[in-house]
N, C-alpha and C. Protein backbone atom coordinates (compact mmCIF):
# COMPACT_ATOMS: atom_id res chain seq x y z
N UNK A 1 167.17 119.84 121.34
CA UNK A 1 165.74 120.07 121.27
C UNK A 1 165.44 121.57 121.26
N UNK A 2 165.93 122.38 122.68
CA UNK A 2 165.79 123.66 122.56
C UNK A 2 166.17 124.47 121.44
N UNK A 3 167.29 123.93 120.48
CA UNK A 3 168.48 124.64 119.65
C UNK A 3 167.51 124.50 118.61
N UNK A 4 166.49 123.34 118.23
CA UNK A 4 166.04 123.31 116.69
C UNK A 4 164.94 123.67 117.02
N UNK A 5 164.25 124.52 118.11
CA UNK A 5 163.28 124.96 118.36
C UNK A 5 163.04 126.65 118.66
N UNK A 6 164.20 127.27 118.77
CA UNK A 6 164.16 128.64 119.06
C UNK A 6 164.85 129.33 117.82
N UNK A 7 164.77 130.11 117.06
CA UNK A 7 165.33 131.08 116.43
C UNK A 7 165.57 132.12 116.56
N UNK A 8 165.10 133.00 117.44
CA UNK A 8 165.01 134.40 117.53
C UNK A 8 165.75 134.99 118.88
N UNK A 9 166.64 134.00 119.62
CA UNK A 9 167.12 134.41 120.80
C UNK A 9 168.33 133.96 121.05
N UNK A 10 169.16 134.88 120.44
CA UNK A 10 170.84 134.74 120.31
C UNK A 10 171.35 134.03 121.64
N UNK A 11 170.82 134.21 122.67
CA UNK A 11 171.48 134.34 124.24
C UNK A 11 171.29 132.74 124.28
N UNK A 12 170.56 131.59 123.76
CA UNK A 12 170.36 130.44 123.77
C UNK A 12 171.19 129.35 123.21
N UNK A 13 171.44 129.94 121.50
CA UNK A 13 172.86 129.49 120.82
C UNK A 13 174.01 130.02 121.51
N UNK A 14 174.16 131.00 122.02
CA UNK A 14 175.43 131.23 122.35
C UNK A 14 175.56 130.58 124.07
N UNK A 15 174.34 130.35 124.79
CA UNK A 15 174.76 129.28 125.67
C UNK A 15 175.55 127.92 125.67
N UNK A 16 174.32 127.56 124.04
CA UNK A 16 174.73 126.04 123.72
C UNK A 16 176.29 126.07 123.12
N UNK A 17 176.69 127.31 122.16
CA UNK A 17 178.13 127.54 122.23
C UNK A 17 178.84 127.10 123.11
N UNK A 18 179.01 128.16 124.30
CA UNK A 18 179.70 127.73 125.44
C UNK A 18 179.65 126.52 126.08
N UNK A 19 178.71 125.89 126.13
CA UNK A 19 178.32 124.46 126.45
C UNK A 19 179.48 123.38 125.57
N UNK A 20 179.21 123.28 124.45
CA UNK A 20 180.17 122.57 123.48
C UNK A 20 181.36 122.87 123.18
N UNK A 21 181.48 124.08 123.63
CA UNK A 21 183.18 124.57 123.63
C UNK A 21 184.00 123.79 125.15
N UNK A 22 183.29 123.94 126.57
CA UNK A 22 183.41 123.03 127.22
C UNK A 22 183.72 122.02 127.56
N UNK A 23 182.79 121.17 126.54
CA UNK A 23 182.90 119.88 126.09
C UNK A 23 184.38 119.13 125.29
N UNK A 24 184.54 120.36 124.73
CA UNK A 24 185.93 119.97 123.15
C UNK A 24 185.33 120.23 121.99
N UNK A 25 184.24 120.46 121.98
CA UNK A 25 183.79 120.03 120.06
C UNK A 25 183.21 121.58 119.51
N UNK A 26 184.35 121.98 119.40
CA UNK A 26 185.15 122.98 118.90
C UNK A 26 183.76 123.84 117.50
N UNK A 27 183.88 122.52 116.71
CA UNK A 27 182.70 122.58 115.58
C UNK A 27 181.34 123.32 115.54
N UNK A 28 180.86 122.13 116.87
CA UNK A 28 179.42 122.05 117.18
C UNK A 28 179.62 124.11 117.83
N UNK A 29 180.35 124.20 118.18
CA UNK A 29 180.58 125.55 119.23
C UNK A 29 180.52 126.17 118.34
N UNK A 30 180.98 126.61 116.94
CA UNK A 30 181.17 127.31 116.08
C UNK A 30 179.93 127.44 115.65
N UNK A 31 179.03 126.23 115.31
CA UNK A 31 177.82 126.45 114.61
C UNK A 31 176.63 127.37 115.40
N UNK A 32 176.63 126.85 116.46
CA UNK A 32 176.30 127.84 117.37
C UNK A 32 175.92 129.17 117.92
N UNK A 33 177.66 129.17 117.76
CA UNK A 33 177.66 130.72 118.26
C UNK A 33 177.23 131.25 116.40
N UNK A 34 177.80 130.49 115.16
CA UNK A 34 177.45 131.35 114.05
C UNK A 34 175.78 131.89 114.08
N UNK A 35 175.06 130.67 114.74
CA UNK A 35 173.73 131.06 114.47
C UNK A 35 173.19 132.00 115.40
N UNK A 36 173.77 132.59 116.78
CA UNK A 36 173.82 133.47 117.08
C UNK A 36 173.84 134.76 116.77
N UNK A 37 175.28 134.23 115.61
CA UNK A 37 175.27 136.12 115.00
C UNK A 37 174.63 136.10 114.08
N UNK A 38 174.59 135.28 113.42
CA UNK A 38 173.14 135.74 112.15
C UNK A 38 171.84 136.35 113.00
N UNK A 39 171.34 135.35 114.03
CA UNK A 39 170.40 136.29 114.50
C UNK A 39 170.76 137.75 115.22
N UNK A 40 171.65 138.23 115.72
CA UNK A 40 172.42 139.44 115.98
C UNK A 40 173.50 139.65 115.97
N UNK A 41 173.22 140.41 114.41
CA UNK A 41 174.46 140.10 113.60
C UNK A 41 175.37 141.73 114.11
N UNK A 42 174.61 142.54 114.69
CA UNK A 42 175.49 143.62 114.79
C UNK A 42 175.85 143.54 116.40
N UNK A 43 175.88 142.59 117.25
CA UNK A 43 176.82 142.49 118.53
C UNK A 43 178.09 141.95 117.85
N UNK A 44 178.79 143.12 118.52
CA UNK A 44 180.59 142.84 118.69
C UNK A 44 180.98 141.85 119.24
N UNK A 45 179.89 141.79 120.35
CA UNK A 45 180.55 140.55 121.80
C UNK A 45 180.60 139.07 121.13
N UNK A 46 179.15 138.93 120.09
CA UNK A 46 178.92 137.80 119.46
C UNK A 46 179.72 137.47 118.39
N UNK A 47 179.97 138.52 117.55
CA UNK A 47 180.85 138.37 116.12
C UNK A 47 182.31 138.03 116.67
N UNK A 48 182.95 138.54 117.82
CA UNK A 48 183.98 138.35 118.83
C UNK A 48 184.32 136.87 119.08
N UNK A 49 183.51 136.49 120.00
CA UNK A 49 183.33 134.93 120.22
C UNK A 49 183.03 133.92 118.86
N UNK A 50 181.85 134.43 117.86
CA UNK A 50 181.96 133.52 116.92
C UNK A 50 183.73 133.32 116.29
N UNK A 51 184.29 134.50 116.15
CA UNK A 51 185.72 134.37 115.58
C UNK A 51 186.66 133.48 115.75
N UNK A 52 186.76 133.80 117.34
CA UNK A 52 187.40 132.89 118.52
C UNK A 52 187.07 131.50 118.25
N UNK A 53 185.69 131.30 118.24
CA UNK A 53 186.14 129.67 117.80
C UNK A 53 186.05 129.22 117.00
N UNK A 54 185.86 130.01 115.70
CA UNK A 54 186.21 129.45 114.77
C UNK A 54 187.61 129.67 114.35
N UNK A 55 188.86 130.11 114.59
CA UNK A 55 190.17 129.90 114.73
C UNK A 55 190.35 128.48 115.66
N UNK A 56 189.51 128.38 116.87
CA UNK A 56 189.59 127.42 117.62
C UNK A 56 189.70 125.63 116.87
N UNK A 57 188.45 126.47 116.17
CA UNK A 57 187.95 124.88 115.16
C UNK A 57 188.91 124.77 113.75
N UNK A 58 189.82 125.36 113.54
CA UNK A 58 190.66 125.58 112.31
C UNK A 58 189.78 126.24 111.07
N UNK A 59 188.69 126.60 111.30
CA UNK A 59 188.09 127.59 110.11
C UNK A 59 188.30 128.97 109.85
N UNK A 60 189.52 129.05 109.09
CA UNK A 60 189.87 130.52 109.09
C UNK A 60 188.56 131.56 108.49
N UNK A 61 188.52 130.80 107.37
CA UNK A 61 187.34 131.90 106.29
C UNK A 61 186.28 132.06 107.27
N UNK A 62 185.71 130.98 108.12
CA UNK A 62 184.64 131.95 108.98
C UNK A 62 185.32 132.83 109.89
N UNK A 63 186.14 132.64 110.36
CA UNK A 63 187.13 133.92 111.37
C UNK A 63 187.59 135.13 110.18
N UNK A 64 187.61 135.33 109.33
CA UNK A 64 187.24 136.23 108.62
C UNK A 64 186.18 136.74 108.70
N UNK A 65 185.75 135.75 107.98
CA UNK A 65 184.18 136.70 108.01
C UNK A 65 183.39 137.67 109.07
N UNK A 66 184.11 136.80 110.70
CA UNK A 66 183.28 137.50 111.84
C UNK A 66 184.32 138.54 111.79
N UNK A 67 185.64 138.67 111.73
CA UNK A 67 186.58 139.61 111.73
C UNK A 67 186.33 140.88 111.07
N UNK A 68 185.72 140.48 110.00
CA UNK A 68 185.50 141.53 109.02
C UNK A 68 184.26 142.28 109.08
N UNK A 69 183.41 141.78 109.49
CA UNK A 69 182.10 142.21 110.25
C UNK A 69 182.38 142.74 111.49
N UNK A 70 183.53 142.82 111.82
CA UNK A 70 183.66 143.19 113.71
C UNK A 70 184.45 144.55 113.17
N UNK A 71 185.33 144.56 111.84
CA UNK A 71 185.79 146.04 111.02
C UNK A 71 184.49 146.84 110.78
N UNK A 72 183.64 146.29 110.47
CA UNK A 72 182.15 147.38 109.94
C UNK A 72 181.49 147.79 111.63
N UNK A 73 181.60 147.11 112.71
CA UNK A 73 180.66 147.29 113.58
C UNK A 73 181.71 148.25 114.12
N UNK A 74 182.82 148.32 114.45
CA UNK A 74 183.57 148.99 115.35
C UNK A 74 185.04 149.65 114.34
N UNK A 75 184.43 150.48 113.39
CA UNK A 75 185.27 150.93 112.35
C UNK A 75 186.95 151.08 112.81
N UNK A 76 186.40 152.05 114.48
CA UNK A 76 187.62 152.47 114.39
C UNK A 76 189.05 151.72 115.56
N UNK A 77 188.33 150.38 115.86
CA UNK A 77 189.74 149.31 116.25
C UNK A 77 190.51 148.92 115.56
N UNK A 78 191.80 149.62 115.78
CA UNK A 78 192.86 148.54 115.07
C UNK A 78 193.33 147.23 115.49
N UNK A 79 192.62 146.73 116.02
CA UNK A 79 192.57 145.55 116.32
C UNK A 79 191.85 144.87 115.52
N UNK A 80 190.88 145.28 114.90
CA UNK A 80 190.54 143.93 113.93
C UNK A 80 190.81 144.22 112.87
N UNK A 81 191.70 145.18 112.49
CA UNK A 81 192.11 145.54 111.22
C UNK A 81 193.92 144.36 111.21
N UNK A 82 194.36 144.25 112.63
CA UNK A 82 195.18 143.98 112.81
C UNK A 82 195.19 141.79 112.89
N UNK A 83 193.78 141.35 113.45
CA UNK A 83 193.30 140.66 113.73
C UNK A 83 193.07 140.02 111.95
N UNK A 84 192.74 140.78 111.45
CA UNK A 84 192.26 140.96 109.99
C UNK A 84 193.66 140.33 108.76
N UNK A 85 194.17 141.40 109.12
CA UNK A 85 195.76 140.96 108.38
C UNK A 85 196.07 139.62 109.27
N UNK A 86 196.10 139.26 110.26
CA UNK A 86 197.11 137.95 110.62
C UNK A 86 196.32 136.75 110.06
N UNK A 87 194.61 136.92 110.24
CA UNK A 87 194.19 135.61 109.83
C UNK A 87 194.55 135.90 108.43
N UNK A 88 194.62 136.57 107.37
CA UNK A 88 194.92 136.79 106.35
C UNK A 88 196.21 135.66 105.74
N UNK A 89 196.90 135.96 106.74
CA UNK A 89 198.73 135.65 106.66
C UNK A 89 198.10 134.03 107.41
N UNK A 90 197.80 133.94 107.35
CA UNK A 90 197.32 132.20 108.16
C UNK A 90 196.56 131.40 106.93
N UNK A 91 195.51 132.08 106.52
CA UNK A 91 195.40 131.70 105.12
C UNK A 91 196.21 131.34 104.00
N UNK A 92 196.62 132.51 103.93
CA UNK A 92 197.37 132.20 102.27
C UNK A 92 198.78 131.27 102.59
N UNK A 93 199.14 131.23 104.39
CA UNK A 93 200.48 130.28 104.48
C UNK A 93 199.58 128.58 104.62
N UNK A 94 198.47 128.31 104.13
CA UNK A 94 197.64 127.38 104.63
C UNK A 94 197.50 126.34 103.35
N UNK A 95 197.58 127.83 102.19
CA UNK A 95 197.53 126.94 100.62
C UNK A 95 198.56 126.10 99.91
């Protein structure tokens, strides 16, 4: 109810995230926290966690995507450059 009723307050999806990650349903957690970072799309903490479970949920290409957005927010970690290449290598061993 709350979730299809608020848009503008990241801190709510990313509750209900954690809530469903809890639970097991890995998915529902992903959608979540994604709609989180669309609404703040330049937190690290959020693009971070969206990543996390979406590796969790077996969706690499969205763990890219937050990966690669977490390269633009925080240029200079090699960690998600590093984070970057492995989901990479998880992909293409996937096809």
């Amino acid at each position: 109810f709350i979730d299809a009723r608020e848009g503008s307050d990241p801190g709510v999806a990313l509750e209900l995230a954690r809530l469903e990650r809890a639970r097991g349903d890995r998915s529902k957690a992903l959608g979540h926290a994604t709609k989180a970072a669309r609404i703040d799309a330049y937190d690290a903490t959020t693009r971070e966690f969206a990543a996390a479970l979406a590796v969790e949920a077996g969706d690499l290409r969205a763990a890219r995507l937050h990966v690669e957005a977490l390269g633009f927010l925080e240029p200079g970690e090699a960690r998600h450059r590093a984070r970057l290449a492995r989901i990479d290598e998880l992909i293409a061993g996937s096809r």
